[in-house]
N, C-alpha and C. Protein backbone atom coordinates (compact mmCIF):
# COMPACT_ATOMS: atom_id res chain seq x y z
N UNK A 1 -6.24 -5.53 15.00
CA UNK A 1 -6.45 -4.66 13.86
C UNK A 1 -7.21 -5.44 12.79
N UNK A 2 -8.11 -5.03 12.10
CA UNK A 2 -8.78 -5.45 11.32
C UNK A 2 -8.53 -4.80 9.85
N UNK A 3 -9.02 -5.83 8.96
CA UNK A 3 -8.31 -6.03 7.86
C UNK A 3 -8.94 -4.87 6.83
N UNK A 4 -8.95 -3.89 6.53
CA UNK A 4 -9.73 -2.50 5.86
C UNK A 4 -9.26 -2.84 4.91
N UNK A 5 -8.30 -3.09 4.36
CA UNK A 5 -7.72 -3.02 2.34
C UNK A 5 -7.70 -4.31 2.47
N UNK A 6 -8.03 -4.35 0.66
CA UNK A 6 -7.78 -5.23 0.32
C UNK A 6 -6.52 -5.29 -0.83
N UNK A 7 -5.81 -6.13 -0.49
CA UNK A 7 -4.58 -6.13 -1.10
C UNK A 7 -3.99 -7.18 -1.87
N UNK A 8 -3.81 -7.16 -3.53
CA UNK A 8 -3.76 -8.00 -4.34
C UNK A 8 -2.44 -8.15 -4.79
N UNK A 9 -1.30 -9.15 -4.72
CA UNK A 9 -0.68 -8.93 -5.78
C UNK A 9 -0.33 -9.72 -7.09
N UNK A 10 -0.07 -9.54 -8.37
CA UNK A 10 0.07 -10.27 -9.69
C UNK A 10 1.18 -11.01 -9.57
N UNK A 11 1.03 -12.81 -9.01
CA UNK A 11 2.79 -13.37 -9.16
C UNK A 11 3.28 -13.12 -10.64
N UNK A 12 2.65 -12.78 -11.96
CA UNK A 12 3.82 -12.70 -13.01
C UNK A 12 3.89 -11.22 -13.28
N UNK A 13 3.28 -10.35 -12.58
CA UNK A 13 3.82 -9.20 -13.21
C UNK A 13 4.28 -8.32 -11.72
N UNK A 14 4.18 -8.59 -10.31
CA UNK A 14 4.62 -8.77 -9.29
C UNK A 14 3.99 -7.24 -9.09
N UNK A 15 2.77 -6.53 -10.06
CA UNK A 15 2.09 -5.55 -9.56
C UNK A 15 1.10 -5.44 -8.48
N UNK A 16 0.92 -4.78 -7.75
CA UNK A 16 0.25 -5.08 -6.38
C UNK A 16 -1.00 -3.88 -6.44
N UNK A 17 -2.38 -4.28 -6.18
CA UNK A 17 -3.55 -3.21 -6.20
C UNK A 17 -3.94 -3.25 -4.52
N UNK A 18 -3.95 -2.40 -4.27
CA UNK A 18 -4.28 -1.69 -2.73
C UNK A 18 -6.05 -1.13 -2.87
N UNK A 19 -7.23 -1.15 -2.67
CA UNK A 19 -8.31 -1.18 -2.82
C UNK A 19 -8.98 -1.15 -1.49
N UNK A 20 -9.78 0.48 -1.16
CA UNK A 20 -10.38 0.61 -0.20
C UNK A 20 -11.35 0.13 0.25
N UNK A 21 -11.97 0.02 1.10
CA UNK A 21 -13.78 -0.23 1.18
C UNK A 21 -15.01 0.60 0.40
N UNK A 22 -14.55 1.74 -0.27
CA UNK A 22 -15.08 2.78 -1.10
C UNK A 22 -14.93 2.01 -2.48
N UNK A 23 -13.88 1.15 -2.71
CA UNK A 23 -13.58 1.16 -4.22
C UNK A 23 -12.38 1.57 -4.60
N UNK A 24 -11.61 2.85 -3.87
CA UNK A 24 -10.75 3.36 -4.65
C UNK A 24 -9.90 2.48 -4.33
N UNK A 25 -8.91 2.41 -5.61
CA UNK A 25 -7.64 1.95 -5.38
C UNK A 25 -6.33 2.82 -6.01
N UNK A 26 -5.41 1.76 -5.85
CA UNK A 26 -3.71 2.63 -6.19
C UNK A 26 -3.28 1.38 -6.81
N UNK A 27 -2.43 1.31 -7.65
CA UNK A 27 -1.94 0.03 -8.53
C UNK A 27 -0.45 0.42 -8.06
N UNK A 28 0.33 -0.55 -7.32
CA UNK A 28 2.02 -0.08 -6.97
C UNK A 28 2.36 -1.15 -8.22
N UNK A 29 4.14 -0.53 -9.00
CA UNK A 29 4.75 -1.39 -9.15
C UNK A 29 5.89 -2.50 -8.29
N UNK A 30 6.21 -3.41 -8.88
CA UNK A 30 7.15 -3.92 -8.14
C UNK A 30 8.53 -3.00 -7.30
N UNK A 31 8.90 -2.08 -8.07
CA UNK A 31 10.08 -1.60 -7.48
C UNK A 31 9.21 -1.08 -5.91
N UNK A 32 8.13 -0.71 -6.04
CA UNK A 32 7.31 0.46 -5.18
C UNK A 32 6.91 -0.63 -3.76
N UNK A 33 6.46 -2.17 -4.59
CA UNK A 33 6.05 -2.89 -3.07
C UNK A 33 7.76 -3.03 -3.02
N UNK A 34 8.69 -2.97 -3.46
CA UNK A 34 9.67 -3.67 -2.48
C UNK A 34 10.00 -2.87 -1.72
N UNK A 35 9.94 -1.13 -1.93
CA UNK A 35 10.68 -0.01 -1.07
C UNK A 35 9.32 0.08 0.30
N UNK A 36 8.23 -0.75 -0.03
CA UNK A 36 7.16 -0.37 1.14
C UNK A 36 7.76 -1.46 1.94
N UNK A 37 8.55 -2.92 1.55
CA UNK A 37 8.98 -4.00 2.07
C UNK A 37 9.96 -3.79 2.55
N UNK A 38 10.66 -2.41 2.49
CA UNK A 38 12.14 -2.00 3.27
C UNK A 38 11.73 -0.94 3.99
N UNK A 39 10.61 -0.43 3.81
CA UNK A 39 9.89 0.77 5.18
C UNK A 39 9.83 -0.05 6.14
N UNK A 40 8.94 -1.03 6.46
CA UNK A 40 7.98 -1.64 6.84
C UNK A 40 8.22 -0.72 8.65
N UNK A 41 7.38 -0.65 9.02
CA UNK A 41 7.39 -0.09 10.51
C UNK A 41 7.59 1.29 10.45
N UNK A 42 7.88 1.69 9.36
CA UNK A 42 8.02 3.48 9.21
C UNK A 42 6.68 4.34 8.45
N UNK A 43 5.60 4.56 8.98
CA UNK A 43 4.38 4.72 8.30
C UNK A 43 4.44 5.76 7.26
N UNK A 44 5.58 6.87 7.81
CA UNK A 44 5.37 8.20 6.80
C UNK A 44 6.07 7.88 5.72
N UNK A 45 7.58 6.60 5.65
CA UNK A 45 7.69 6.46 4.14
C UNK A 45 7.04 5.46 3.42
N UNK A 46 5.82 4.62 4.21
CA UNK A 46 4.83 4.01 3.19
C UNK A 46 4.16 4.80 2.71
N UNK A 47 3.58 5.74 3.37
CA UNK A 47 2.54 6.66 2.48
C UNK A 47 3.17 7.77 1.59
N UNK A 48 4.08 7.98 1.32
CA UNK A 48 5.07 8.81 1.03
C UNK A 48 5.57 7.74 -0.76
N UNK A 49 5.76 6.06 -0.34
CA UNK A 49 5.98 5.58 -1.97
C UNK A 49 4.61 5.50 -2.22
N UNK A 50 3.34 5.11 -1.52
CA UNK A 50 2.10 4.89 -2.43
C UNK A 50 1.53 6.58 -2.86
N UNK A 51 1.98 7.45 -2.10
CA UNK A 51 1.40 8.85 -2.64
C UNK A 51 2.60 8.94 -3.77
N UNK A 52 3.80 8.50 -4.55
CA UNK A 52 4.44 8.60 -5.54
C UNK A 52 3.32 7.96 -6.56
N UNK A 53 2.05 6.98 -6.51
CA UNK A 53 1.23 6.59 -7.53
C UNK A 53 0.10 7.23 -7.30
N UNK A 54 -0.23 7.79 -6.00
CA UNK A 54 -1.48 8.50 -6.12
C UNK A 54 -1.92 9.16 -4.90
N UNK A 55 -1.60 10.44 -4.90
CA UNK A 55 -1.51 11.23 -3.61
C UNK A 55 -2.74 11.78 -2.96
N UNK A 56 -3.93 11.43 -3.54
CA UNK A 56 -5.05 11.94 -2.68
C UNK A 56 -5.83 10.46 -2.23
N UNK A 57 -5.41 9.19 -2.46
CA UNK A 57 -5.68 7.85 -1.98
C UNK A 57 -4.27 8.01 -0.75
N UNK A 58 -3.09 8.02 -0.89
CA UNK A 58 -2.21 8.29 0.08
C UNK A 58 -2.63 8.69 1.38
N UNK A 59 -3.08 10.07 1.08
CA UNK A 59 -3.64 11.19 1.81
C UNK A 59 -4.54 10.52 3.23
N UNK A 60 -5.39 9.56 2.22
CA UNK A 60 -6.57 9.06 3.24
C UNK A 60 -6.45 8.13 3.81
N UNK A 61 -5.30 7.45 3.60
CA UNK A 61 -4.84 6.45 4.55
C UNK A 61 -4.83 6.49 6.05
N UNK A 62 -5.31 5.59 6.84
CA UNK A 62 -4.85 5.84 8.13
C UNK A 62 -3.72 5.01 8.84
N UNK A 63 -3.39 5.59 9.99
CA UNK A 63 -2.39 4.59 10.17
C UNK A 63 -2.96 3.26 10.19
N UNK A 64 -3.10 2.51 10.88
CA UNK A 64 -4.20 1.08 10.68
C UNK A 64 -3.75 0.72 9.40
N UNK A 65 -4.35 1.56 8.35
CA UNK A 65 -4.26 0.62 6.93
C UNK A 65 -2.88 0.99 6.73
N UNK A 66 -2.15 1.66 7.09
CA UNK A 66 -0.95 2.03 6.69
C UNK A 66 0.03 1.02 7.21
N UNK A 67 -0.16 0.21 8.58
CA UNK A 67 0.30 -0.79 9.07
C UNK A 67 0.00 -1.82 8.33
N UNK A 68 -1.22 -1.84 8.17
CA UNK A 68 -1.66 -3.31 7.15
C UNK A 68 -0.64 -3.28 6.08
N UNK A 69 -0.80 -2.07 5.00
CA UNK A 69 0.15 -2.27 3.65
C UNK A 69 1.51 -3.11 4.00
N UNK A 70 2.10 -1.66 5.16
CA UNK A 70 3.36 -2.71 5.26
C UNK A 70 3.62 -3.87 6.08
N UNK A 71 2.65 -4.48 6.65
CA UNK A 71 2.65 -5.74 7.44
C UNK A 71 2.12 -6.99 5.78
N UNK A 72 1.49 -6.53 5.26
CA UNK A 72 1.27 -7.61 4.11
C UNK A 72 2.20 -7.61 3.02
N UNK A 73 3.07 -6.55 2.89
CA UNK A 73 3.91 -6.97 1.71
C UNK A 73 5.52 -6.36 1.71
N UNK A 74 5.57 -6.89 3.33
CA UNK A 74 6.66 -6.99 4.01
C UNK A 74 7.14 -7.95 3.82
């Protein structure tokens, strides 16, 4: 699998930016990467907390990147 997002997170404010190959992104808070860090292997409730910050970036997720999210901040 190859690496489609790019995925940032802030060690002092522990906010995490998810950023497509288009540009778009989604800004999670901490509470949000930790509940993607207790999905991890369940794709419909990762896209399910990042569509709680922004549901038409959610939307376009595929699985692939949807594995990535929760394989990187697992």
């Amino acid at each position: 699998m190859s690496a489609t997002l790019q995925i940032e997170r802030c060690p002092e404010t522990g906010i995490c930016s998810i950023i497509r190959a288009d540009n778009t992104k989604v800004d999670l808070m901490p509470d949000e990467v930790a509940a993607i860090a207790a999905a991890a292997g369940k794709s419909d409730d990762v896209r399910a907390i990042v569509s709680g910050s922004d549901e038409s970036f959610a939307a376009k997720l595929s699985s692939a990147e949807l594995a990535q999210i929760a394989q990187q901040l697992a």
